[in-house]
N, C-alpha and C. Protein backbone atom coordinates (compact mmCIF):
# COMPACT_ATOMS: atom_id res chain seq x y z
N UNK A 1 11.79 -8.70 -12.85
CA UNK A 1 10.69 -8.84 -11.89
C UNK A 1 9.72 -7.66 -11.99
N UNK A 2 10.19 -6.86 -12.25
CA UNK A 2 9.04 -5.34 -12.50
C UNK A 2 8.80 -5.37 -13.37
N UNK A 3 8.14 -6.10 -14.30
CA UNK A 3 7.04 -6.53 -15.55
C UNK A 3 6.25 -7.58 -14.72
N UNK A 4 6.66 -8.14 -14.34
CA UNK A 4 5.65 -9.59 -13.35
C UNK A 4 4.58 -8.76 -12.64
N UNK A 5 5.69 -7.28 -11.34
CA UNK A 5 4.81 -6.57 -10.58
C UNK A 5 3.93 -5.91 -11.24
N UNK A 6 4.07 -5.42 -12.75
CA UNK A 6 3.30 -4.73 -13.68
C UNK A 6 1.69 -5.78 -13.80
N UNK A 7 2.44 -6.55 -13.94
CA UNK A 7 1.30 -7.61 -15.12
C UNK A 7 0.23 -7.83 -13.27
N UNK A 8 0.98 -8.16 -12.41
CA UNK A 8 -0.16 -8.53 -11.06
C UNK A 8 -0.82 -7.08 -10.72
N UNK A 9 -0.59 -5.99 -10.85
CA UNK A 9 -1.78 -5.09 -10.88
C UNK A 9 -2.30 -4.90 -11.51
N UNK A 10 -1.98 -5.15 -12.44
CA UNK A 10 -2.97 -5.22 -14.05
C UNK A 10 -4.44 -5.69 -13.52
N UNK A 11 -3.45 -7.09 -13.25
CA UNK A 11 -4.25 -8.06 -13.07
C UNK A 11 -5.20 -7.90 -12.01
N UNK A 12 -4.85 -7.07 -11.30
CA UNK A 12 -6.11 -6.64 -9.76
C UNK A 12 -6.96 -5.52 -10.15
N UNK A 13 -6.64 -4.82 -11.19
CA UNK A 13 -7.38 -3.46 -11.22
C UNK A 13 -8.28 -4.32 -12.54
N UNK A 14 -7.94 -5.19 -13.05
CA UNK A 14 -9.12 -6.29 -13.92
C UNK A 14 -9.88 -6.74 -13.10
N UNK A 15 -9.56 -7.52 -12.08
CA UNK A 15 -10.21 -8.69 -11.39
C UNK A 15 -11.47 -7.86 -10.45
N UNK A 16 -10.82 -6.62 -9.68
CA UNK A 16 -11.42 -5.94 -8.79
C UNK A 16 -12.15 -4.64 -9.31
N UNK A 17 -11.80 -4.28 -10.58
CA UNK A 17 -12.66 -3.16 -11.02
C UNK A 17 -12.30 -2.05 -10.37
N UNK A 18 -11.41 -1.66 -10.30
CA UNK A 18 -10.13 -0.61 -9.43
C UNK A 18 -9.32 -0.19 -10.07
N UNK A 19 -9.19 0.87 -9.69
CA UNK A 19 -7.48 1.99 -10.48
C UNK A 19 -6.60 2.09 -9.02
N UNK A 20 -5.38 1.45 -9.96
CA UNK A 20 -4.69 1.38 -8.74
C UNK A 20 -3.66 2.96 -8.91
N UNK A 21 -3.56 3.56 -7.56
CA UNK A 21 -3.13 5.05 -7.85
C UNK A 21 -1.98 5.63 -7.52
N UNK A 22 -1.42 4.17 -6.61
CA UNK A 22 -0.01 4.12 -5.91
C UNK A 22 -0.20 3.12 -5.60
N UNK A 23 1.22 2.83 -6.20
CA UNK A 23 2.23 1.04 -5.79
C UNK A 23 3.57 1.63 -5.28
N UNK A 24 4.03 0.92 -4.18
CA UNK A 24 5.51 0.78 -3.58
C UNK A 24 5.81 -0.67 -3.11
N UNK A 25 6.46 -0.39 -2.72
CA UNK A 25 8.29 -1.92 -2.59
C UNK A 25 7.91 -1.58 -1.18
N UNK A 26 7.25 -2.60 -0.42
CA UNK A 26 7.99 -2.63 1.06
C UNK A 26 8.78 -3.81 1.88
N UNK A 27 8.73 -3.80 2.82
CA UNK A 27 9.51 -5.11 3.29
C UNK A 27 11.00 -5.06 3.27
N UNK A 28 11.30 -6.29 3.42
CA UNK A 28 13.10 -6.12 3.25
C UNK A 28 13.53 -5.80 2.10
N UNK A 29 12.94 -5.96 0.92
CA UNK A 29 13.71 -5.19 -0.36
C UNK A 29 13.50 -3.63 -0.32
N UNK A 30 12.79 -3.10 0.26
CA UNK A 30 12.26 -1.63 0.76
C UNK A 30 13.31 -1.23 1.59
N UNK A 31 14.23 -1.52 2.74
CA UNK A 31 14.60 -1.17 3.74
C UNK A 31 16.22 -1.51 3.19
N UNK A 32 16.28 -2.62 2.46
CA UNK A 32 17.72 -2.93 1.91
C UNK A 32 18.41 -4.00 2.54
N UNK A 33 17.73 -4.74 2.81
CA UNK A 33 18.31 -6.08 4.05
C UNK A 33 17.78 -7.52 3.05
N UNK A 34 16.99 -7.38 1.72
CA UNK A 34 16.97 -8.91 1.57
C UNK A 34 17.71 -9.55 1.39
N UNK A 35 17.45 -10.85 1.37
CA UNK A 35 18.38 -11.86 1.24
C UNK A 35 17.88 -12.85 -0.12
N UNK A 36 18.52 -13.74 -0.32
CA UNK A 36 17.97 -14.75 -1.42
C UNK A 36 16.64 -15.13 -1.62
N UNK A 37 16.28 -14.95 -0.64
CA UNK A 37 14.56 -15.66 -0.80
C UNK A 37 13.79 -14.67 0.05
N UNK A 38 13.81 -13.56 0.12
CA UNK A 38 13.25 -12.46 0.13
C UNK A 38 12.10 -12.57 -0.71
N UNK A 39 10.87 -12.32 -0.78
CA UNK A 39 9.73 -12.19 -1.64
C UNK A 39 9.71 -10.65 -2.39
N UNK A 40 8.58 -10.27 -2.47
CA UNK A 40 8.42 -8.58 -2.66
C UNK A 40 7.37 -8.34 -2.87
N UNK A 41 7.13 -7.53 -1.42
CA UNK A 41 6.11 -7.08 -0.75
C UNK A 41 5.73 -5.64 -1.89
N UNK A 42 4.67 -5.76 -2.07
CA UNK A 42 4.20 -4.86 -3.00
C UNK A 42 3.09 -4.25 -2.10
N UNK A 43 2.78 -3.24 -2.10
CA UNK A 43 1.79 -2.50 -1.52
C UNK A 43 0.81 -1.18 -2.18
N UNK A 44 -0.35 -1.17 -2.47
CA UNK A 44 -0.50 -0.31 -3.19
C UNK A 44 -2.25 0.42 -2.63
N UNK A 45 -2.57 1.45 -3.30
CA UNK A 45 -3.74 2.63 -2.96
C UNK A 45 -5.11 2.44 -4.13
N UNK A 46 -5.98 2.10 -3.53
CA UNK A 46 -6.64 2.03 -5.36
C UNK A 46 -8.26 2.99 -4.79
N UNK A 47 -8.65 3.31 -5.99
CA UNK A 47 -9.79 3.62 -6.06
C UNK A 47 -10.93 2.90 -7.10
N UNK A 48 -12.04 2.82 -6.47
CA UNK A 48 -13.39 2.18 -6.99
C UNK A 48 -14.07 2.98 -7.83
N UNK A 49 -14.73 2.44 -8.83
CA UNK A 49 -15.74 3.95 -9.72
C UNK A 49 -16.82 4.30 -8.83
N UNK A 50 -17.19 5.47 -8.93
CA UNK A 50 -17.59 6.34 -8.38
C UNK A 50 -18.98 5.98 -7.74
N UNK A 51 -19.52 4.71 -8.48
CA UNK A 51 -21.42 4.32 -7.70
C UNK A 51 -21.09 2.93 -6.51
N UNK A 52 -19.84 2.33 -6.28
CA UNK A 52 -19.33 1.99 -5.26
C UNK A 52 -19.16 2.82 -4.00
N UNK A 53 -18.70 4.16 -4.22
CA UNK A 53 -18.69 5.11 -3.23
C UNK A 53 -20.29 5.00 -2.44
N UNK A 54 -21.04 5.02 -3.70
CA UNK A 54 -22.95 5.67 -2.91
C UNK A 54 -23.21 4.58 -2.45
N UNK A 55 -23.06 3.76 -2.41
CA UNK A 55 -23.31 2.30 -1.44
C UNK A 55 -24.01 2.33 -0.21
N UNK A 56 -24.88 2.23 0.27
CA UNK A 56 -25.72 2.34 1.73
C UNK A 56 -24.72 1.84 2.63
N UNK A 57 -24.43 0.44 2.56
CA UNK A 57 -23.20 -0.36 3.32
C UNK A 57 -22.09 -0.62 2.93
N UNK A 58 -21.34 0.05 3.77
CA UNK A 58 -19.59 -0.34 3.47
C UNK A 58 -19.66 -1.74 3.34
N UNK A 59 -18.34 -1.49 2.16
CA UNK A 59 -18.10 -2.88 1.41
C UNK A 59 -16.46 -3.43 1.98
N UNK A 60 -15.77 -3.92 1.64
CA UNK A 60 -14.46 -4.45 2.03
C UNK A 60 -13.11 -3.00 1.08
N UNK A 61 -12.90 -2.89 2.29
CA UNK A 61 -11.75 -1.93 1.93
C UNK A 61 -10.05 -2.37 1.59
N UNK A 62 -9.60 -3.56 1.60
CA UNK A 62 -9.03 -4.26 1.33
C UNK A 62 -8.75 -5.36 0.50
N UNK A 63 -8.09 -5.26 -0.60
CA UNK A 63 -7.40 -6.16 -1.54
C UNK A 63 -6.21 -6.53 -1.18
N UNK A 64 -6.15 -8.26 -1.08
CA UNK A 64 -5.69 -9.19 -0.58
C UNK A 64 -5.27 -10.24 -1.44
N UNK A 65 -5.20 -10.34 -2.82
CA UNK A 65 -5.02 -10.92 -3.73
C UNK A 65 -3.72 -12.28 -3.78
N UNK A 66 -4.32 -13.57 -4.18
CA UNK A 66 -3.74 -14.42 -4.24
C UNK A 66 -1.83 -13.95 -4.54
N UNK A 67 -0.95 -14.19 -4.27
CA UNK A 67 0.42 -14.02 -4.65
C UNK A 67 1.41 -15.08 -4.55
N UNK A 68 2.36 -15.23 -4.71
CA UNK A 68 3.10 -16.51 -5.03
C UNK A 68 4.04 -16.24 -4.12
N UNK A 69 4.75 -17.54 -4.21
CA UNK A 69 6.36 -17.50 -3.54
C UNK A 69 7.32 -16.10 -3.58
N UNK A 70 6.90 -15.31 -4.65
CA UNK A 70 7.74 -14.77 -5.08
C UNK A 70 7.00 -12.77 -4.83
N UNK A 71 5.96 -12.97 -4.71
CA UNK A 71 5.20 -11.63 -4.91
C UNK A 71 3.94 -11.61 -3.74
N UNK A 72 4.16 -10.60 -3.11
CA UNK A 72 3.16 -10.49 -1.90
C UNK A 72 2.26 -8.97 -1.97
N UNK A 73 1.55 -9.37 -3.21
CA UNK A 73 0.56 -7.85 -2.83
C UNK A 73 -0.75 -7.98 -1.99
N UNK A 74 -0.88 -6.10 -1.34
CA UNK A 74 -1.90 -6.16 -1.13
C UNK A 74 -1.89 -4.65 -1.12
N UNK A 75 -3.63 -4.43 -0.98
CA UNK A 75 -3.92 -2.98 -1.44
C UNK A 75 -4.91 -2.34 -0.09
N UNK A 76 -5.08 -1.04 -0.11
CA UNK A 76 -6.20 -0.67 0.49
C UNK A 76 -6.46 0.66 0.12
N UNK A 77 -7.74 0.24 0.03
CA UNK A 77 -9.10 1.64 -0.96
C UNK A 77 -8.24 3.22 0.07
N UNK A 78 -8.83 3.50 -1.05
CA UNK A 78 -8.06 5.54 -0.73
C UNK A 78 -8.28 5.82 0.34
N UNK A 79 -10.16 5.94 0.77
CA UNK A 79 -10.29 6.47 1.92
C UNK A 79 -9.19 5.74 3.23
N UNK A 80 -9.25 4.31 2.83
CA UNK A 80 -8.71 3.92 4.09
C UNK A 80 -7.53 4.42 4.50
N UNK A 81 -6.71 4.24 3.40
CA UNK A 81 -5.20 4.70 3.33
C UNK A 81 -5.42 6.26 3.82
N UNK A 82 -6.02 7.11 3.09
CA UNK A 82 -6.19 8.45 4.30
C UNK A 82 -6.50 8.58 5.54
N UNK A 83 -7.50 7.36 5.52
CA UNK A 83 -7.96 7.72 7.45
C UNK A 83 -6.59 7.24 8.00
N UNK A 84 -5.96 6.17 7.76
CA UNK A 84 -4.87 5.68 8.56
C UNK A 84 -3.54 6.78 8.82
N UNK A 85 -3.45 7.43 7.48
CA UNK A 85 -2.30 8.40 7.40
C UNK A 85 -2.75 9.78 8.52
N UNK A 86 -3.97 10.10 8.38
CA UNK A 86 -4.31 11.07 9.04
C UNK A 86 -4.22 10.86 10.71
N UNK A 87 -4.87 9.29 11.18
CA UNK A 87 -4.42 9.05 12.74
C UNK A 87 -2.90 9.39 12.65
N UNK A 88 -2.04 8.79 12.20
CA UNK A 88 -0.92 8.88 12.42
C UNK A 88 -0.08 10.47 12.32
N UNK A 89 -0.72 11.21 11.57
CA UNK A 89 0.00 12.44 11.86
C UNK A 89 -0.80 13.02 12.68
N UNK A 90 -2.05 12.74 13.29
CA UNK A 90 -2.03 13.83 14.72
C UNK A 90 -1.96 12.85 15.96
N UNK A 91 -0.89 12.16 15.91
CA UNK A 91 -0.41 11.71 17.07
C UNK A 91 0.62 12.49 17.63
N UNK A 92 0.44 12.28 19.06
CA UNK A 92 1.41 13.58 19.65
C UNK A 92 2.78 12.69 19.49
N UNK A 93 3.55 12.52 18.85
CA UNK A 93 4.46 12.03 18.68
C UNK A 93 6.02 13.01 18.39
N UNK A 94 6.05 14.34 19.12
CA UNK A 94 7.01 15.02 19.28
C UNK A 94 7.26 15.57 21.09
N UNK A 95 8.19 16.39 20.88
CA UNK A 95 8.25 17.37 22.37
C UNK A 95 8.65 18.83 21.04
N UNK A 96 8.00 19.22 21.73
CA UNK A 96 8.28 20.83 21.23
C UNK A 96 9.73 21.07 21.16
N UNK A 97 9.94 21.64 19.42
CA UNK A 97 11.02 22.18 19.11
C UNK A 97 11.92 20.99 18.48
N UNK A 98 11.25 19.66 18.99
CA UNK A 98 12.05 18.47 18.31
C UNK A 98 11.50 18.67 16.75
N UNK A 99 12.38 18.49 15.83
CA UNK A 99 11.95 18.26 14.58
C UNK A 99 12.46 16.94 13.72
N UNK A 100 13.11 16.12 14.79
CA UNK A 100 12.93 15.15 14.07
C UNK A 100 11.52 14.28 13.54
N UNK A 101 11.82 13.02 12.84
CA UNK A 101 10.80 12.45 12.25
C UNK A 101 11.07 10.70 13.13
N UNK A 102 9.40 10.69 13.87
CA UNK A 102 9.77 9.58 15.18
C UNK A 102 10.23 8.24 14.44
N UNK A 103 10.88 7.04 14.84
CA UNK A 103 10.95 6.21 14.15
C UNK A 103 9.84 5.56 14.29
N UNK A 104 8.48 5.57 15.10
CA UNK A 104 7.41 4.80 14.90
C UNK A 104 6.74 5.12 13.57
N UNK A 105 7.32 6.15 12.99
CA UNK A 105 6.07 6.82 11.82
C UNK A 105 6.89 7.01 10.29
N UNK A 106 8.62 6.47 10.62
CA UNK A 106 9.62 7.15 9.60
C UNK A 106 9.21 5.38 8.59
N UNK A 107 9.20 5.87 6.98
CA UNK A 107 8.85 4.98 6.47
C UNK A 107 9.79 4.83 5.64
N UNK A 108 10.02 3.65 4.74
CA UNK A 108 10.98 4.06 3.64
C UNK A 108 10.78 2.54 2.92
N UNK A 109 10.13 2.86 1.72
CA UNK A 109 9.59 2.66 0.36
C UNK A 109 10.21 3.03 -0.77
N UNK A 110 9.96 2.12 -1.64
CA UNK A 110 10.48 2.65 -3.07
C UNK A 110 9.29 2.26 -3.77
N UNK A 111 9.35 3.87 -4.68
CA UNK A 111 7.70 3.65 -5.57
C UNK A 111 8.27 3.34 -6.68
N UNK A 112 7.18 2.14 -7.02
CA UNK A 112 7.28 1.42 -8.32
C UNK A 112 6.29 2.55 -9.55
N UNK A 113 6.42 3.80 -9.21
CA UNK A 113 5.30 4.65 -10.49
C UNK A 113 6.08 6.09 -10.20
């Protein structure tokens, strides 16, 4: 199956004109609970060449790409993936001196790179 996941980003960083810069496994094969008909959630970070950036109007920050029974990708452009990571770590989501890691924010992925 990880030549298939190979060949479908291929296939998006063709279709969409994108470098994809990080791919991971999420979902139940991510966490360790699938079952037989489990799909695989693919998730990944891409960036656009550089005269997409100068754009007057934001364009769609999300790749959503057709996937099968078997393969569920989708992507979102760098900046986004930073703005989202960045809300999430200055959320007050401790008490002083706790150092754990909250379970609203604890992730667990396996990178396919």
């Amino acid at each position: 199956m990880k030549q298939e996941i190979f060949a479908a980003l291929d296939s998006v960083q063709q279709q969409y004109s994108v470098r994809i810069l990080l791919a991971v496994e999420s979902g139940s094969r991510a966490w360790g609970f699938a079952s037989r008909d489990s799909d695989y959630d693919v998730r990944f970070v891409y960036a656009h060449p550089a005269d997409w950036y100068l754009r007057v109007f934001e364009q769609r920050d999300v790749i959503e790409p057709q996937g099968d029974a078997l393969l569920d990708p989708s992507g979102w452009e760098l900046r986004k993936a930073k703005s989202s990571a960045q809300r999430v770590a200055e959320l007050p989501h401790r008490l002083p001196g706790d150092r754990r890691i909250p379970k609203s924010i604890a992730v667990s992925h396996s990178c396919l790179f």
